[in-house]
C-alpha atoms as a PDB file:
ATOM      1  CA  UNK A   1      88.454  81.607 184.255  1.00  0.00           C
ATOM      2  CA  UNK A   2      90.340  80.929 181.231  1.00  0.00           C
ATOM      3  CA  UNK A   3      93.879  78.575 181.495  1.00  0.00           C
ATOM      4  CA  UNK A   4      96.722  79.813 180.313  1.00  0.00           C
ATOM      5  CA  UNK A   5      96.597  77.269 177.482  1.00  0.00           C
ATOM      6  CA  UNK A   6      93.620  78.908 176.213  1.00  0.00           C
ATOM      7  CA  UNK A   7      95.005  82.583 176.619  1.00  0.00           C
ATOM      8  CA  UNK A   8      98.219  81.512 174.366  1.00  0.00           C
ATOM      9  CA  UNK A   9      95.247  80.409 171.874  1.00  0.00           C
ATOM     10  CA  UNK A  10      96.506  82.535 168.533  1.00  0.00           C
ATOM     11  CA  UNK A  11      99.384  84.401 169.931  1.00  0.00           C
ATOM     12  CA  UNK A  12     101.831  85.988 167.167  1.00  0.00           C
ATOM     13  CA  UNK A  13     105.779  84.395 167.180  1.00  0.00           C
ATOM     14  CA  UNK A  14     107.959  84.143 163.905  1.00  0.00           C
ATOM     15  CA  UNK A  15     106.985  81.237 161.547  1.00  0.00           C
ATOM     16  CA  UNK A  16     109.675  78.633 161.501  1.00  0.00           C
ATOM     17  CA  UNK A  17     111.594  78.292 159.106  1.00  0.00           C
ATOM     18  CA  UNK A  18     108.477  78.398 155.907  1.00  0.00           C
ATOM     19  CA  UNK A  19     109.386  79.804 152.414  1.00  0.00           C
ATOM     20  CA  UNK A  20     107.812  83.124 151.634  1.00  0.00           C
ATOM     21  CA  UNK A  21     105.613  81.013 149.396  1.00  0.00           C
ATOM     22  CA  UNK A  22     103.677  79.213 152.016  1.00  0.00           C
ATOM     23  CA  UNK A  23     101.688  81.724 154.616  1.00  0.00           C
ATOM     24  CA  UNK A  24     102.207  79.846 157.915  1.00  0.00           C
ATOM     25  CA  UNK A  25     100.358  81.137 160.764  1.00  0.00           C
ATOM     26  CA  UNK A  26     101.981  82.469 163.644  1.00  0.00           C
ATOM     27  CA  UNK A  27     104.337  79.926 165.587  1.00  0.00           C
ATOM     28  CA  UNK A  28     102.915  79.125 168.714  1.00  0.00           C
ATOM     29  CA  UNK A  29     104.777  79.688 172.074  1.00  0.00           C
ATOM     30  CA  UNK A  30     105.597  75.895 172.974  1.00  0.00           C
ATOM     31  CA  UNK A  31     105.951  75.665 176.828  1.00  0.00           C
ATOM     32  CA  UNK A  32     109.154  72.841 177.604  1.00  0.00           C
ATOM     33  CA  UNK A  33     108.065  69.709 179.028  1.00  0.00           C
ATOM     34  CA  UNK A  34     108.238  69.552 182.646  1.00  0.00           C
ATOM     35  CA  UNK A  35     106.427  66.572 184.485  1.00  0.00           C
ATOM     36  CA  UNK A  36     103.279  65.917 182.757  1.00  0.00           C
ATOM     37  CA  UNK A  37     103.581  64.753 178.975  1.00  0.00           C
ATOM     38  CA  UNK A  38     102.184  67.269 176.278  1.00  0.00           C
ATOM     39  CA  UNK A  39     101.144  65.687 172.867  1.00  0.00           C
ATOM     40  CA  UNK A  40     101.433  67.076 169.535  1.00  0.00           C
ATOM     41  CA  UNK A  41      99.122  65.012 167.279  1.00  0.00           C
ATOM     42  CA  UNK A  42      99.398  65.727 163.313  1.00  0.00           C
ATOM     43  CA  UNK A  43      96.951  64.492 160.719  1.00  0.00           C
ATOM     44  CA  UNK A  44      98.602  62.788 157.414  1.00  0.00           C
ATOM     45  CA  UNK A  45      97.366  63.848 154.193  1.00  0.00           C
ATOM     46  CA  UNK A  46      97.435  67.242 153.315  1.00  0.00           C
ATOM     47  CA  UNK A  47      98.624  67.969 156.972  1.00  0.00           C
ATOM     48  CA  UNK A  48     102.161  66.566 157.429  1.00  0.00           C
ATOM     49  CA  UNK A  49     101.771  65.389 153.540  1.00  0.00           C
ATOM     50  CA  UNK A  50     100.936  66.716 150.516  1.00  0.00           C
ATOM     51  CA  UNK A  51      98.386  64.675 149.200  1.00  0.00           C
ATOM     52  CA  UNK A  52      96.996  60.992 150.338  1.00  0.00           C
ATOM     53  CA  UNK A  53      99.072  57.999 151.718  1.00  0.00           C
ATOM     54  CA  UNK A  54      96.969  55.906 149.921  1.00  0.00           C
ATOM     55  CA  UNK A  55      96.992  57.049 147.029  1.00  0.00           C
ATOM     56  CA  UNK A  56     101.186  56.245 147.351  1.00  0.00           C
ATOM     57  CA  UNK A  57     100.300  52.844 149.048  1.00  0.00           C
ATOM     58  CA  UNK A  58      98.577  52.477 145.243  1.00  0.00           C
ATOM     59  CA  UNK A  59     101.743  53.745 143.490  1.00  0.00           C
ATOM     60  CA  UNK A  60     103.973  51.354 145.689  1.00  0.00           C
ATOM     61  CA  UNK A  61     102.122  47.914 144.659  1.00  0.00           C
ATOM     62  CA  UNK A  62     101.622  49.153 141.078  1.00  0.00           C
ATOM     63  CA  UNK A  63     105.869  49.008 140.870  1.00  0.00           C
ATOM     64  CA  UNK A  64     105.329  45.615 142.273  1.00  0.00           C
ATOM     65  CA  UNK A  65     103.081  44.082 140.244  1.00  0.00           C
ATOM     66  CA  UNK A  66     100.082  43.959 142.654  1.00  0.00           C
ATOM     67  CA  UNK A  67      97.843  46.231 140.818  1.00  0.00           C
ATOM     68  CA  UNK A  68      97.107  47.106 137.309  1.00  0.00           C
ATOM     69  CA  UNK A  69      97.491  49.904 135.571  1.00  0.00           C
ATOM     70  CA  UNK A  70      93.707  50.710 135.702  1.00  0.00           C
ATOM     71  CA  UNK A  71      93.873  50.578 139.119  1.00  0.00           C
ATOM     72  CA  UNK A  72      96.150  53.396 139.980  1.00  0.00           C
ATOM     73  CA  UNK A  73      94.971  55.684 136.813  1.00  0.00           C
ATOM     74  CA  UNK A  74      91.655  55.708 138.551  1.00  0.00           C
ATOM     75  CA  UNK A  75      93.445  56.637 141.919  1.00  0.00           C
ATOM     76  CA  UNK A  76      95.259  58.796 140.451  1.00  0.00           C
ATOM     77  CA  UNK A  77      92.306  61.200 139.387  1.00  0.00           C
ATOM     78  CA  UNK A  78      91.207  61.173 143.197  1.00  0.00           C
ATOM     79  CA  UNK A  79      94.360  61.903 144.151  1.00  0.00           C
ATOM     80  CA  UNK A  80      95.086  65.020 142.098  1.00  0.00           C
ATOM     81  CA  UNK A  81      91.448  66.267 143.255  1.00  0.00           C
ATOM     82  CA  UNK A  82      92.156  65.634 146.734  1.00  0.00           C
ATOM     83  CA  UNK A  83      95.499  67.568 146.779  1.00  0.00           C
ATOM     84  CA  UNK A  84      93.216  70.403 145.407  1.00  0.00           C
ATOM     85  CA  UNK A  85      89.995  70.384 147.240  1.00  0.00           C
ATOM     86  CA  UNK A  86      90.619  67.930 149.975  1.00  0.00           C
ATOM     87  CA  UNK A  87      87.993  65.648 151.342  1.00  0.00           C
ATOM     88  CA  UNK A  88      85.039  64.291 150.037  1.00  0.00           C
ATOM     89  CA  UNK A  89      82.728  62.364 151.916  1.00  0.00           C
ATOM     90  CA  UNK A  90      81.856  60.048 148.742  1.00  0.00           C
ATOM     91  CA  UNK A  91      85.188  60.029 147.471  1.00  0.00           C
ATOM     92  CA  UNK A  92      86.800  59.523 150.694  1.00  0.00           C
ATOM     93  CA  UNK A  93      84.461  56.133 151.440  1.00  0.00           C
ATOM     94  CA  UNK A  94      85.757  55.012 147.866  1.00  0.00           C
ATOM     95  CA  UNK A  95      88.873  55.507 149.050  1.00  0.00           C
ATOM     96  CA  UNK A  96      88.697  53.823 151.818  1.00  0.00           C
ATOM     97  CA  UNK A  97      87.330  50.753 149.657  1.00  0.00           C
ATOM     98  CA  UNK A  98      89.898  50.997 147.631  1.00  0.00           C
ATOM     99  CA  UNK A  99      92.946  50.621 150.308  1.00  0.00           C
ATOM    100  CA  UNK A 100      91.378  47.866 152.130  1.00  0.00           C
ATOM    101  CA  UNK A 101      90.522  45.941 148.231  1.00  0.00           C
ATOM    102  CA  UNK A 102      94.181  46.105 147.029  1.00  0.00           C
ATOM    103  CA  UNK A 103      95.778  44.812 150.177  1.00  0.00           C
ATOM    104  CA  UNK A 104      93.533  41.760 150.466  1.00  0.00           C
ATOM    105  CA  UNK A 105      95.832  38.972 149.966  1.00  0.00           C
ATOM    106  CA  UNK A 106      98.666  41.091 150.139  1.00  0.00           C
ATOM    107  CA  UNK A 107     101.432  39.055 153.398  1.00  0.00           C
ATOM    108  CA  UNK A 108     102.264  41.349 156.114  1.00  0.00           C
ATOM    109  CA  UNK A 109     106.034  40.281 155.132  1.00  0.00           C
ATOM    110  CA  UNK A 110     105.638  41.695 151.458  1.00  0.00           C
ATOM    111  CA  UNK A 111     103.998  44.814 152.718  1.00  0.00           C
ATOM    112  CA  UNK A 112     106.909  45.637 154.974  1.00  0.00           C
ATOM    113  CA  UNK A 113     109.574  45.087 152.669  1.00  0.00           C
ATOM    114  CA  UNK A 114     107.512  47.777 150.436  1.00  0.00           C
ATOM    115  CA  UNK A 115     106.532  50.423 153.003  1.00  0.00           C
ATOM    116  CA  UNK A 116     110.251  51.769 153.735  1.00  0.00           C
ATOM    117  CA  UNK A 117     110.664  52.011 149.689  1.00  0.00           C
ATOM    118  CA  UNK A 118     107.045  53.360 149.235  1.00  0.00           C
ATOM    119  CA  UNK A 119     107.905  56.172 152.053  1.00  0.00           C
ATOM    120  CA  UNK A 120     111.354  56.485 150.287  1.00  0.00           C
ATOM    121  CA  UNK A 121     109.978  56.846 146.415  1.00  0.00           C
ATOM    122  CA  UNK A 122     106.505  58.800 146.786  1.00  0.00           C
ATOM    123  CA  UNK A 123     105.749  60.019 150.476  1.00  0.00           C
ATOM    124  CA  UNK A 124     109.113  61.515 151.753  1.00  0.00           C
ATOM    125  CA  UNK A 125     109.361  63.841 148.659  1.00  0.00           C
ATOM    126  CA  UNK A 126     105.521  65.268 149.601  1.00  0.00           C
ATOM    127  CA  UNK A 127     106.361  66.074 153.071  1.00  0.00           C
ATOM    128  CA  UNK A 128     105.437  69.543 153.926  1.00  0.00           C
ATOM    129  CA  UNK A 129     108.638  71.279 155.336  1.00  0.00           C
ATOM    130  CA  UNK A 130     106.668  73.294 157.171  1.00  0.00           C
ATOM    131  CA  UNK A 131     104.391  71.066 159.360  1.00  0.00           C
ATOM    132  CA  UNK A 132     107.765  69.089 159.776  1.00  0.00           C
ATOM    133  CA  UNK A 133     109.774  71.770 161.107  1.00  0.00           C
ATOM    134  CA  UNK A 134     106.703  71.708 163.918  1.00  0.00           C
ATOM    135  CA  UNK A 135     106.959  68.712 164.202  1.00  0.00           C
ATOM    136  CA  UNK A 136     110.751  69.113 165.427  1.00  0.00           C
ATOM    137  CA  UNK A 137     110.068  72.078 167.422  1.00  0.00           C
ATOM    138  CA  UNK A 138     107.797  69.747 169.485  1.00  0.00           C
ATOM    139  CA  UNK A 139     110.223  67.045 169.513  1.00  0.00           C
ATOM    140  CA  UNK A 140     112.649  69.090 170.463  1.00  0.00           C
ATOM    141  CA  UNK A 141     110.661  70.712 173.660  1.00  0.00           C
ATOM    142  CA  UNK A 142     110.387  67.253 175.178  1.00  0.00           C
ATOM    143  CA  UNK A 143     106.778  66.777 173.747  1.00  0.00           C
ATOM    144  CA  UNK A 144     105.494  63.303 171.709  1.00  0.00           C
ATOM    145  CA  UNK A 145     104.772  63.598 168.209  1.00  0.00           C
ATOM    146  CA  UNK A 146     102.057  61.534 167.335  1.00  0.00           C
ATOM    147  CA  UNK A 147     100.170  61.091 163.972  1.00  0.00           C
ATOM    148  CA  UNK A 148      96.883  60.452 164.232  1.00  0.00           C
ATOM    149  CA  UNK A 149      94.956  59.179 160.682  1.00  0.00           C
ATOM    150  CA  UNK A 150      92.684  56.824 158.800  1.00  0.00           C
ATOM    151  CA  UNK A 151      95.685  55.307 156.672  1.00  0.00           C
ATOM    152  CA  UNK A 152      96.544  52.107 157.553  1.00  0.00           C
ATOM    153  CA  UNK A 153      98.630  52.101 160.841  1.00  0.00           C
ATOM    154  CA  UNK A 154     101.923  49.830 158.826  1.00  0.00           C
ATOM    155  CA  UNK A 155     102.104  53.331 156.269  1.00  0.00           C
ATOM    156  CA  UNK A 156     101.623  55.829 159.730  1.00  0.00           C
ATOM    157  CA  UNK A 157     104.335  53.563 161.810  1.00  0.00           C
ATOM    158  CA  UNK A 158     106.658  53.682 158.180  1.00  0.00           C
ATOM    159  CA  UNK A 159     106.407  57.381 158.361  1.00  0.00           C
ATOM    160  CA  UNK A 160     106.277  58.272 162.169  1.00  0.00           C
ATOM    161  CA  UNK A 161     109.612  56.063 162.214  1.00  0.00           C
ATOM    162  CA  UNK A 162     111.389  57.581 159.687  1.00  0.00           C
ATOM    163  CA  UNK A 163     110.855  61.110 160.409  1.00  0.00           C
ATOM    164  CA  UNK A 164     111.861  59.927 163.973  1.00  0.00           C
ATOM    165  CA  UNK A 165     108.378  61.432 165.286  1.00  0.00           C
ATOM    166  CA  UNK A 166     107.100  59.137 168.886  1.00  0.00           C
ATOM    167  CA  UNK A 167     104.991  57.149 166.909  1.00  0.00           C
ATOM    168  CA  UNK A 168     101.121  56.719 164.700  1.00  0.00           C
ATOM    169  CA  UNK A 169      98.033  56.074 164.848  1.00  0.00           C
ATOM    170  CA  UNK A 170      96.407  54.231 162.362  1.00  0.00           C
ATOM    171  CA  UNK A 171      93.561  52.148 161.039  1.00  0.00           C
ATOM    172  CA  UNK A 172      94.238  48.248 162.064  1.00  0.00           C
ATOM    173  CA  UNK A 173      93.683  46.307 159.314  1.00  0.00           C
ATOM    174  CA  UNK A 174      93.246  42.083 159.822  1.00  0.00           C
ATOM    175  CA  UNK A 175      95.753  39.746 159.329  1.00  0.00           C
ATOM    176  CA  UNK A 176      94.875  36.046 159.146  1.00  0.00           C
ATOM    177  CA  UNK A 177      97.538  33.377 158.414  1.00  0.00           C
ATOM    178  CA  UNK A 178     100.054  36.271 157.502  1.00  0.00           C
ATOM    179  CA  UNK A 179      98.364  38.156 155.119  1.00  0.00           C
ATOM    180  CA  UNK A 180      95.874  41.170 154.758  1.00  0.00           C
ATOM    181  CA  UNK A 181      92.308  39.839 154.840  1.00  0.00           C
ATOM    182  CA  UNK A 182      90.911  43.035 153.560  1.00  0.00           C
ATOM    183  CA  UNK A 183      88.819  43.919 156.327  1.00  0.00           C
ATOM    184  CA  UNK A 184      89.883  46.581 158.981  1.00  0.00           C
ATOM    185  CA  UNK A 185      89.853  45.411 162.649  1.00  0.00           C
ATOM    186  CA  UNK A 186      88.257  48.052 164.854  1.00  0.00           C
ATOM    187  CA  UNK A 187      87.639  51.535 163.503  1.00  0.00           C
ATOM    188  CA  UNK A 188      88.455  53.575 160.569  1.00  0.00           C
ATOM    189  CA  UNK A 189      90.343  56.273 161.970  1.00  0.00           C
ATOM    190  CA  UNK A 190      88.379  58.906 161.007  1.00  0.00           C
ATOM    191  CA  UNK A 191      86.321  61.637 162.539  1.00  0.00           C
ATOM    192  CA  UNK A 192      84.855  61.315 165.670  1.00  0.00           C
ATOM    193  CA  UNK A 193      87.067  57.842 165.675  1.00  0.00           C
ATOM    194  CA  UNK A 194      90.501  59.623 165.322  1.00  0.00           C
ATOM    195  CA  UNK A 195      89.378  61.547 168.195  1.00  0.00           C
ATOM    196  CA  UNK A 196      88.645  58.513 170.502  1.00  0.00           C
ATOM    197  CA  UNK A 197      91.886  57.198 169.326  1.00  0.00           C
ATOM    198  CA  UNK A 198      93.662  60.115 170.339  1.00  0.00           C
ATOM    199  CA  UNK A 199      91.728  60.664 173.971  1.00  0.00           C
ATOM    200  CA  UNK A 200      92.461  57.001 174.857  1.00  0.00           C
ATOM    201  CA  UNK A 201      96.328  57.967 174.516  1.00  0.00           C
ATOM    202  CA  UNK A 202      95.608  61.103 176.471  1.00  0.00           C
ATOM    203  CA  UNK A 203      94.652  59.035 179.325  1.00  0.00           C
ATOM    204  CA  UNK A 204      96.987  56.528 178.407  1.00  0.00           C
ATOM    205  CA  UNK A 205     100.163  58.689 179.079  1.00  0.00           C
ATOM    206  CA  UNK A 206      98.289  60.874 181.232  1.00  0.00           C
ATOM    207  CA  UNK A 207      98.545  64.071 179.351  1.00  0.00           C
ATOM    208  CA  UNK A 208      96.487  67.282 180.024  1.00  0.00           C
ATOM    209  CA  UNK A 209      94.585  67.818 177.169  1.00  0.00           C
ATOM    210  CA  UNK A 210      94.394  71.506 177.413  1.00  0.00           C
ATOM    211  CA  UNK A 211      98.237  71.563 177.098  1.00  0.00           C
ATOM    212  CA  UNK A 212      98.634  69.428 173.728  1.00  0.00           C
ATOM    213  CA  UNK A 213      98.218  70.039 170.788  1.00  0.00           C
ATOM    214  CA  UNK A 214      96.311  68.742 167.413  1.00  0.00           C
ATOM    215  CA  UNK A 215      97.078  69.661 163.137  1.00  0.00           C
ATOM    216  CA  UNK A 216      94.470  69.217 160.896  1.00  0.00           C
ATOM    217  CA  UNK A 217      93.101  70.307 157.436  1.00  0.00           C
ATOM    218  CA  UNK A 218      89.550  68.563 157.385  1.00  0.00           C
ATOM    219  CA  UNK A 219      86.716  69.713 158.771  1.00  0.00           C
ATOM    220  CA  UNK A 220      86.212  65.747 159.882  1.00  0.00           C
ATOM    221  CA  UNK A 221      88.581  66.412 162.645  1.00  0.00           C
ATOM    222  CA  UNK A 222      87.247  69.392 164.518  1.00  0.00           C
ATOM    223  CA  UNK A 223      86.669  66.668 167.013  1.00  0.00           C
ATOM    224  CA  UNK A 224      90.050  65.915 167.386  1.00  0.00           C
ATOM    225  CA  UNK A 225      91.024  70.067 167.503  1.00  0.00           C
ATOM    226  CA  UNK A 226      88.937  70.851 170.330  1.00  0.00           C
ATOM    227  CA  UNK A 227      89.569  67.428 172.161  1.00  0.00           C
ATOM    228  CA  UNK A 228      93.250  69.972 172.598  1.00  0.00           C
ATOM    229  CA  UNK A 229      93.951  73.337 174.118  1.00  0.00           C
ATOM    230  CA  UNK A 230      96.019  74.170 171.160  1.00  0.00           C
ATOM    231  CA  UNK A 231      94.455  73.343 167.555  1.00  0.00           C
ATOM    232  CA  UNK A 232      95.767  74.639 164.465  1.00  0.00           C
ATOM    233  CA  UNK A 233      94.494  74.282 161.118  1.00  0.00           C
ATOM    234  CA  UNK A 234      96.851  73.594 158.085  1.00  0.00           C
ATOM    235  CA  UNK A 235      95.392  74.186 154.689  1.00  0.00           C
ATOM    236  CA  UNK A 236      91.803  73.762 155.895  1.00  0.00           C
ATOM    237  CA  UNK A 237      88.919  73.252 153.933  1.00  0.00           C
ATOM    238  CA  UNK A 238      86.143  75.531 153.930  1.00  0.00           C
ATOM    239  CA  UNK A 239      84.381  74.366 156.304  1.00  0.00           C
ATOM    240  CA  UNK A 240      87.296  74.093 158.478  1.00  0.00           C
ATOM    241  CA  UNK A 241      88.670  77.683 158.093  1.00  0.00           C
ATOM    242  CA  UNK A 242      84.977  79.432 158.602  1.00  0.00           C
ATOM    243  CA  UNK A 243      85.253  77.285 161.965  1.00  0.00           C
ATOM    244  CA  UNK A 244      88.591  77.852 162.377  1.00  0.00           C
ATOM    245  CA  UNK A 245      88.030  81.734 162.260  1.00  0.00           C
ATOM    246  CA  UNK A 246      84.952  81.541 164.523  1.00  0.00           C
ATOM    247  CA  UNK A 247      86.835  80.070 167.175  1.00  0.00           C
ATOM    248  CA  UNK A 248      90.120  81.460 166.686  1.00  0.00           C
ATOM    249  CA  UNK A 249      91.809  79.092 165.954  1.00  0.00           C
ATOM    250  CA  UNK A 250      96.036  79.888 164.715  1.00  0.00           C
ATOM    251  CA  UNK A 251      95.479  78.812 160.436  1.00  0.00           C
ATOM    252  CA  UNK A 252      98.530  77.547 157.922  1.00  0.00           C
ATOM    253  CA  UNK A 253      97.935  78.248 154.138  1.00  0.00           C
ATOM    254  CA  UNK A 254     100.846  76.108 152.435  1.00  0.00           C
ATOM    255  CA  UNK A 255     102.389  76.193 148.956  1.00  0.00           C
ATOM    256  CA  UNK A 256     103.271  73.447 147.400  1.00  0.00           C
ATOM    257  CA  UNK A 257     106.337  75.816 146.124  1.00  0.00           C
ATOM    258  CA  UNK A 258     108.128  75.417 149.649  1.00  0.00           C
ATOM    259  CA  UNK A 259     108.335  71.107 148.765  1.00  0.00           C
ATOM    260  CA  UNK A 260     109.675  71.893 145.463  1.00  0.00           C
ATOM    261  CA  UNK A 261     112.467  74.408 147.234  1.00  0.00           C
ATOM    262  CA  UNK A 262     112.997  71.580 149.687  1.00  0.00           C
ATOM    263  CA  UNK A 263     113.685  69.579 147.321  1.00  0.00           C
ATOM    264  CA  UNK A 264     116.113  71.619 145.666  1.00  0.00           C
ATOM    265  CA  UNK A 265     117.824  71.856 148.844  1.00  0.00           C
ATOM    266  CA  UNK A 266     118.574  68.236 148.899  1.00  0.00           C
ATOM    267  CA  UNK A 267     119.270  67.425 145.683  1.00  0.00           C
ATOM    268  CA  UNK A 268     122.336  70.317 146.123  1.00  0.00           C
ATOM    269  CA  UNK A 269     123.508  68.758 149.468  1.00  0.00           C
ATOM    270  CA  UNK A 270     123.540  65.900 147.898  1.00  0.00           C
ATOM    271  CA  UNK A 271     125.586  67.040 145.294  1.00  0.00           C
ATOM    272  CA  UNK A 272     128.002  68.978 147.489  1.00  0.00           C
ATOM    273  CA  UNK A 273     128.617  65.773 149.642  1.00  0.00           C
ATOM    274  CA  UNK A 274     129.434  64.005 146.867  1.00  0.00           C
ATOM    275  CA  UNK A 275     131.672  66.907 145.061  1.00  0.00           C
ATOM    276  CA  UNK A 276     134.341  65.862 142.703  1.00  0.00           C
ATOM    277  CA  UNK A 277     136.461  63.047 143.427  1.00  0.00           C
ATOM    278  CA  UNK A 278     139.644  64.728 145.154  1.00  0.00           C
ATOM    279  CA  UNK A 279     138.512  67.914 146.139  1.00  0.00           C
END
């Protein structure tokens, strides 16, 4: 017999809030909280993000000084073909090469008085307003928001905090006499490992997994969709979506015209708060 989590698999209510830009699948009915805790989990890059952490953790210690110019021109290639195609296995081990290599040596002191400005400067203006507004509509039921990524866990807790989600997981990375050693201390977060990660806190807070939920564009975390009675796929690759349409699985095809409107939307706030001295 099917729960009633899986019959509400796919059902059909209004998108929230998404510019007609961005095809957003059909908002889920979200049951209230009541008793038991339900989990929302939400991948980073290309999920909640347009785009990789990383490649912003890069940007970040370029402005500081820690990196060279080479450095972050050959990230930045990646990058721009990850926003496109998404992952790659070869590209993505690379990657994750890469982030643990430029914070070796790096204090855990310096690297917190950067995070808040790299969120600030490159990761808050990539935020999809879409997966956001989820986001909130989860918060809002009573639910925990919790990402759930490879990055390194000091970028997920910088952005978990300051969209005022629950909180992140992340890859550990090791820290001897204060700084970064450059080696990560227990698993990459990735794959069959961000599922673990995110069934330990399951049992931890002693959620029913077939009432949570789980976001995701890779195909590297099916794992972590089905571990959930709810998954939904946001800008999937193609691997993901052929799954994704096999199993039924509620899909989000963003634009990245709906961050540039968001943006717009601030900057005019902005503006209006300020207004002419006197008015």
């Amino acid at each position: 017999m099917r729960s009633s989590a899986q019959r509400r698999r796919g059902r059909a209510p209004p998108r929230p809030g998404s510019g007609p830009r961005s095809v957003a699948y059909a908002d889920p009915i979200m049951v209230e909280q009541a008793g038991t805790p339900i989990l929302a989990f939400f991948d980073v890059d290309n999920t909640l993000i347009h785009g990789a952490s990383v490649f912003h953790l890069v940007r970040g210690l370029r402005a500081a000084g820690l990196l060279t110019a080479r450095d972050i021109v050959g990230a930045g290639w990646k990058h721009a073909r990850f926003k496109a195609r998404g992952e790659n296995d070869r590209h993505l081990a690379s990657a994750r090469t890469r982030g643990l290599e430029v914070v070796t040596g790096v204090t855990v002191a310096d690297m917190a008085a950067l995070a808040d400005d790299i969120y600030e400067r490159h990761t808050a203006p990539m935020v999809w307003p879409e997966t956001l507004g989820l986001a909130q509509e989860h918060l809002a039921k009573g639910h925990q928001v919790w990402l759930v990524t490879a990055s390194p866990s000091f970028l997920a807790d910088v952005i978990a905090r300051r969209l005022g989600l629950t909180g992140a997981l992340g890859s550990a990375l090791e820290v001897r006499d204060g700084a970064y050693t450059g080696r990560l201390e227990g698993e990459f977060l990735h794959g069959a490992h961000k599922a673990a990660a995110a069934r330990g806190l399951l049992a931890r807070t002693g959620a029913d997994a077939a009432e949570c939920w789980a976001y995701s564009d890779s195909r590297h975390d099916i794992p972590l969709l089905t571990l959930v009675g709810h998954p939904v796929v946001v800008n999937p690759d193609q691997a993901l979506a052929a799954h994704a349409r096999g199993s039924g699985w509620p899909s989000m095809r963003l634009r990245r015209q709906s961050i540039r409107d968001a943006r717009r939307r601030v900057r005019r706030e902005a503006a209006q708060a300020d207004g002419p001295a006197g008015s």
